[in-house]
C-alpha atoms as a PDB file:
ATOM      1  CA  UNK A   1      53.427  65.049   7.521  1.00  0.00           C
ATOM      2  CA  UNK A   2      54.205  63.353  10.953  1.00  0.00           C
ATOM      3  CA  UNK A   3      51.128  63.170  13.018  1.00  0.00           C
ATOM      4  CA  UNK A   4      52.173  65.340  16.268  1.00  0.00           C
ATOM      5  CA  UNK A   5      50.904  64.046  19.594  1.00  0.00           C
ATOM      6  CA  UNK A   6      49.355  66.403  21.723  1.00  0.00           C
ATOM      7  CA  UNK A   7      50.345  66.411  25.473  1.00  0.00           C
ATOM      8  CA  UNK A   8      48.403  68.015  28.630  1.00  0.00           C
ATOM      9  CA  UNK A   9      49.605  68.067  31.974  1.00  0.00           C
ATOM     10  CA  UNK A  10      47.073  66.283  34.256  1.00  0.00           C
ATOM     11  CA  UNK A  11      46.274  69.684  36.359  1.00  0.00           C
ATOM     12  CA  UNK A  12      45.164  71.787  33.193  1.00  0.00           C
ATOM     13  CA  UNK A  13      43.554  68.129  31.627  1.00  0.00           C
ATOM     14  CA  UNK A  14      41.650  68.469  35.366  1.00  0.00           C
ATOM     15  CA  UNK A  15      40.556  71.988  35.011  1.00  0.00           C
ATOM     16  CA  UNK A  16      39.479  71.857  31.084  1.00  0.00           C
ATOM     17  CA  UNK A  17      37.106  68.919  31.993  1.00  0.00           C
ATOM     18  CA  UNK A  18      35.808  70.914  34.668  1.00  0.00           C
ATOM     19  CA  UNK A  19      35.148  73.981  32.303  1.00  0.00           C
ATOM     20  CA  UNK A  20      33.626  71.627  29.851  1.00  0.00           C
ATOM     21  CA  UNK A  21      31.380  69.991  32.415  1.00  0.00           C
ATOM     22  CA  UNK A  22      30.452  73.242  33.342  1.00  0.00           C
ATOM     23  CA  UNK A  23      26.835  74.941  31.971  1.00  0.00           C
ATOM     24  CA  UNK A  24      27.774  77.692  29.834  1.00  0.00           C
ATOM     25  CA  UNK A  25      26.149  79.769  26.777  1.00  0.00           C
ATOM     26  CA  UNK A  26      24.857  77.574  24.108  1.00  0.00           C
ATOM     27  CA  UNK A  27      26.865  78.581  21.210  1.00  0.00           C
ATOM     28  CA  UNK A  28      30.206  77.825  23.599  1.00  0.00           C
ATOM     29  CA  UNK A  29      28.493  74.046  23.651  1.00  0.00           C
ATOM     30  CA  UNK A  30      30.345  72.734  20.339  1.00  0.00           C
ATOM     31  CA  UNK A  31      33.376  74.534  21.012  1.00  0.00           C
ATOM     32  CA  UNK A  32      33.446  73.133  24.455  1.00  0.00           C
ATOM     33  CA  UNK A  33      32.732  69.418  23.094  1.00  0.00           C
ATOM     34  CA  UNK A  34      35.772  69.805  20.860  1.00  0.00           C
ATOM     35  CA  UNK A  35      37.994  70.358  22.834  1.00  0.00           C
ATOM     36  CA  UNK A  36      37.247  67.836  25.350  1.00  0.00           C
ATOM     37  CA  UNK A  37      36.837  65.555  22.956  1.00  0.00           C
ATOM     38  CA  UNK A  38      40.915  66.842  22.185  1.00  0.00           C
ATOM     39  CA  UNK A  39      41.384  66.469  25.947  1.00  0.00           C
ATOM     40  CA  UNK A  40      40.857  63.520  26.232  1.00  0.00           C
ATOM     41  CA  UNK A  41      42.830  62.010  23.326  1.00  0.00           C
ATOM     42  CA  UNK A  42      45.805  63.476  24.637  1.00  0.00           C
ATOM     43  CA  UNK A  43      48.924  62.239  26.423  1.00  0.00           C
ATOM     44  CA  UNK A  44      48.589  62.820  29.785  1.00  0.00           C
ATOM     45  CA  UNK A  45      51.526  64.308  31.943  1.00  0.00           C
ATOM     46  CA  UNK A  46      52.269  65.029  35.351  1.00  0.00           C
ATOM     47  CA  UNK A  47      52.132  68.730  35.899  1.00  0.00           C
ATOM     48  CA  UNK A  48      55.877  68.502  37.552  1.00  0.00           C
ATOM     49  CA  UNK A  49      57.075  66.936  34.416  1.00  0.00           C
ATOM     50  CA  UNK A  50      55.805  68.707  31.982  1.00  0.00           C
ATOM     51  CA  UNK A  51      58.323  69.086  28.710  1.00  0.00           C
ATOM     52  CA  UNK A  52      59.704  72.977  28.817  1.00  0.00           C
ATOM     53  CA  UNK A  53      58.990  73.018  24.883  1.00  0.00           C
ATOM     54  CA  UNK A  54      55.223  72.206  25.520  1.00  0.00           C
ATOM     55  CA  UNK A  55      52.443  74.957  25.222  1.00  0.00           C
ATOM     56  CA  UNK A  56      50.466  74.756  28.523  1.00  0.00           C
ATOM     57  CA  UNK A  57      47.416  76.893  29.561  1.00  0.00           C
ATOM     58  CA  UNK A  58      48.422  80.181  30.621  1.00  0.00           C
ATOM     59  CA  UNK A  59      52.041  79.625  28.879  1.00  0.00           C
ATOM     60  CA  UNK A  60      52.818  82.499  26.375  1.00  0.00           C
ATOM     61  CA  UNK A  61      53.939  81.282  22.761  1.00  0.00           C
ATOM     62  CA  UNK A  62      55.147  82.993  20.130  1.00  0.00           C
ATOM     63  CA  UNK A  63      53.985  81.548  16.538  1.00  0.00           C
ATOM     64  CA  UNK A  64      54.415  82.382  12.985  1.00  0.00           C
ATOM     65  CA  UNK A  65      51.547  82.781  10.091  1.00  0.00           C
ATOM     66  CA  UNK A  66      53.246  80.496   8.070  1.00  0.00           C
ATOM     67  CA  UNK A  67      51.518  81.911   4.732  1.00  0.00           C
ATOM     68  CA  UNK A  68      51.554  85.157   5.708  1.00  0.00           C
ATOM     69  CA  UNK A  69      55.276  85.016   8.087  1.00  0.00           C
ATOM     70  CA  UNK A  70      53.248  87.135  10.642  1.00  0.00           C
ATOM     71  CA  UNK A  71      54.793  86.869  13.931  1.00  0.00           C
ATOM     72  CA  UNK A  72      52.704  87.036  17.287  1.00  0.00           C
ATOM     73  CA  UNK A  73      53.148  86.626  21.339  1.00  0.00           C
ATOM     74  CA  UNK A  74      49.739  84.898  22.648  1.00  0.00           C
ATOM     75  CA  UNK A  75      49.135  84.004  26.052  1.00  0.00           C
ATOM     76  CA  UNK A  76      46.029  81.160  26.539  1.00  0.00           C
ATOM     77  CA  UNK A  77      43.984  81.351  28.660  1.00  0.00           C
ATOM     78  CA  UNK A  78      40.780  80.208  30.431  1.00  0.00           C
ATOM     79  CA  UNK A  79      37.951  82.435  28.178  1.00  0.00           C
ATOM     80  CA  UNK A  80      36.946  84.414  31.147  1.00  0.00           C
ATOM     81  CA  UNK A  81      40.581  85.831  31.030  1.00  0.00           C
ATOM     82  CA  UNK A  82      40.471  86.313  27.233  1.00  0.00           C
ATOM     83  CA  UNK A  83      41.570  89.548  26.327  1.00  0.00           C
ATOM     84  CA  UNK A  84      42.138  90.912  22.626  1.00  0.00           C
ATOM     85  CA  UNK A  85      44.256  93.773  23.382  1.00  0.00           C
ATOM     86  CA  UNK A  86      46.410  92.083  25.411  1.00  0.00           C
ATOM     87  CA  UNK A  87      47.063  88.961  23.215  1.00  0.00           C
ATOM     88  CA  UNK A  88      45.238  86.813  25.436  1.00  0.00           C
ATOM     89  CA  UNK A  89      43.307  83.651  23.767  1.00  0.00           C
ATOM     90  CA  UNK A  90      40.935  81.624  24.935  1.00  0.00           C
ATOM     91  CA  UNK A  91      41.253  77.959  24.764  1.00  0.00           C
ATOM     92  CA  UNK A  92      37.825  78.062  23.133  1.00  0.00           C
ATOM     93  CA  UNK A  93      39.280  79.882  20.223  1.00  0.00           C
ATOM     94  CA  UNK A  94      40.647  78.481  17.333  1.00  0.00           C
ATOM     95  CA  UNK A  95      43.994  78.637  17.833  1.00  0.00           C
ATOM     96  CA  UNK A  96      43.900  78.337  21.037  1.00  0.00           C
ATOM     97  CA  UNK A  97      42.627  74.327  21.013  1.00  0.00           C
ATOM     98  CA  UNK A  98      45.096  74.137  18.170  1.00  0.00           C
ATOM     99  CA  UNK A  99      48.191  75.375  20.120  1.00  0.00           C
ATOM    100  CA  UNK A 100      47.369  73.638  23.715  1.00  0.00           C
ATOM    101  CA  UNK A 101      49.860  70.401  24.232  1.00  0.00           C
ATOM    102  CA  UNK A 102      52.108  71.010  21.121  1.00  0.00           C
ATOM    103  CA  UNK A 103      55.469  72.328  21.063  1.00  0.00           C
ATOM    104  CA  UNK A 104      58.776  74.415  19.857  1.00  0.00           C
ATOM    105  CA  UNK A 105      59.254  73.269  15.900  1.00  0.00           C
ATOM    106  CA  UNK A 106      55.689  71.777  15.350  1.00  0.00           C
ATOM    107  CA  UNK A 107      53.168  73.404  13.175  1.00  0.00           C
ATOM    108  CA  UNK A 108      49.288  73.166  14.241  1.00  0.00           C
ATOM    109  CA  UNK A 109      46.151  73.778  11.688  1.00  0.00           C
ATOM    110  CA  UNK A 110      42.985  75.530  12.793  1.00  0.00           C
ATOM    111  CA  UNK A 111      40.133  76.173  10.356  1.00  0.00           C
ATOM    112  CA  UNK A 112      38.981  79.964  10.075  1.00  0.00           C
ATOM    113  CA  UNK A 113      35.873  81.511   7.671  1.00  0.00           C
ATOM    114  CA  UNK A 114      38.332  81.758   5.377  1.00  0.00           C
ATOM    115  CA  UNK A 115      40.384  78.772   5.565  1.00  0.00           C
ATOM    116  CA  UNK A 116      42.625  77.160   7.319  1.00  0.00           C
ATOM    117  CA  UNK A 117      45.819  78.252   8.676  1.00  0.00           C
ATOM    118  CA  UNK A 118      48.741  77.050   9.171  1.00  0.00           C
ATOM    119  CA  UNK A 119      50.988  78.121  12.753  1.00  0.00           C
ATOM    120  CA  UNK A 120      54.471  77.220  13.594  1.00  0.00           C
ATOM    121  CA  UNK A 121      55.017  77.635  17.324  1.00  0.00           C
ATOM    122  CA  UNK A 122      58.484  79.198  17.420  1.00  0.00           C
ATOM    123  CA  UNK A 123      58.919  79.679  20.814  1.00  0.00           C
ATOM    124  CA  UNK A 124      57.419  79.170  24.751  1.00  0.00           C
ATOM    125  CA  UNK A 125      58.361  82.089  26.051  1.00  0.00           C
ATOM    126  CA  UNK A 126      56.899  81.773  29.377  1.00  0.00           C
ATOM    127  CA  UNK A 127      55.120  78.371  30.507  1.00  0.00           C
ATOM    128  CA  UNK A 128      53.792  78.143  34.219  1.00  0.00           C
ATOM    129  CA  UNK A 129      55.267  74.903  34.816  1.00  0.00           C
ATOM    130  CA  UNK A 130      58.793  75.511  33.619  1.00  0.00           C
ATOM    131  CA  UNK A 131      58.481  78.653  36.062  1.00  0.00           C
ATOM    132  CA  UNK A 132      57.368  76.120  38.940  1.00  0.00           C
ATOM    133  CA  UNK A 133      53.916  77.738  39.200  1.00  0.00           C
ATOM    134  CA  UNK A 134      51.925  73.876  39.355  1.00  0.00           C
ATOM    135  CA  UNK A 135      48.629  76.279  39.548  1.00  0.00           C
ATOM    136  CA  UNK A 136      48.062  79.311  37.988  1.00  0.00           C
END
């Protein structure tokens, strides 16, 4: 499989190392480590440029169980704006850190209890950037 290369536009790169940087409940400690530590491996782009295709925070993505051909709409988020009900993720979930910087076509792996899984994003259907909001 083709390794994928993750992309971040520099404005949510900026506010990710913020949240990291920021004191915050122990147990969120290793989840925050990882994904600055995916942060910061990324391709950085400019917020004004960033590819349509690309999953961006507060974008809302539509991606496929590709075991199980489940279908869902997620929209992530910051984890203060997390909200199960509503589909909302937090970037310090799972699949959250798995989705953010990938795009329409590629598949991303996140490890659960039972596993990993296996996501195919099928479709942005509404990134912030693409809409020409530079900072929600």
């Amino acid at each position: 499989m083709k390794k994928l290369e993750r992309r971040i536009n520099k404005y949510d790169y900026e506010r990710l190392e913020a949240l990291c940087a920021t004191p915050g409940k122990e147990e969120e400690a290793y989840l925050l480590a990882d994904v600055l530590k995916r942060v910061k491996s990324s391709l950085l782009v400019a917020h004004n440029s960033t590819p349509p295709q690309v999953v961006t925070m507060n974008s809302r993505v539509l991606v496929q169980n590709l075991r199980t051909k489940q279908r869902i709409e997620v929209t992530l988020v910051f984890p203060d704006e997390a909200d199960e009900i509503e589909n909302k993720i937090s970037i310090l979930e799972p699949l959250g850190v798995a989705l953010l910087g990938y795009g329409i076509g590629e598949t991303v792996q996140y490890a659960t209890p039972a596993g990993s899984v296996w996501m195919k994003i099928e479709r942005v259907c509404y990134q912030p950037e693409t809409a020409g909001n530079y900072t929600m």
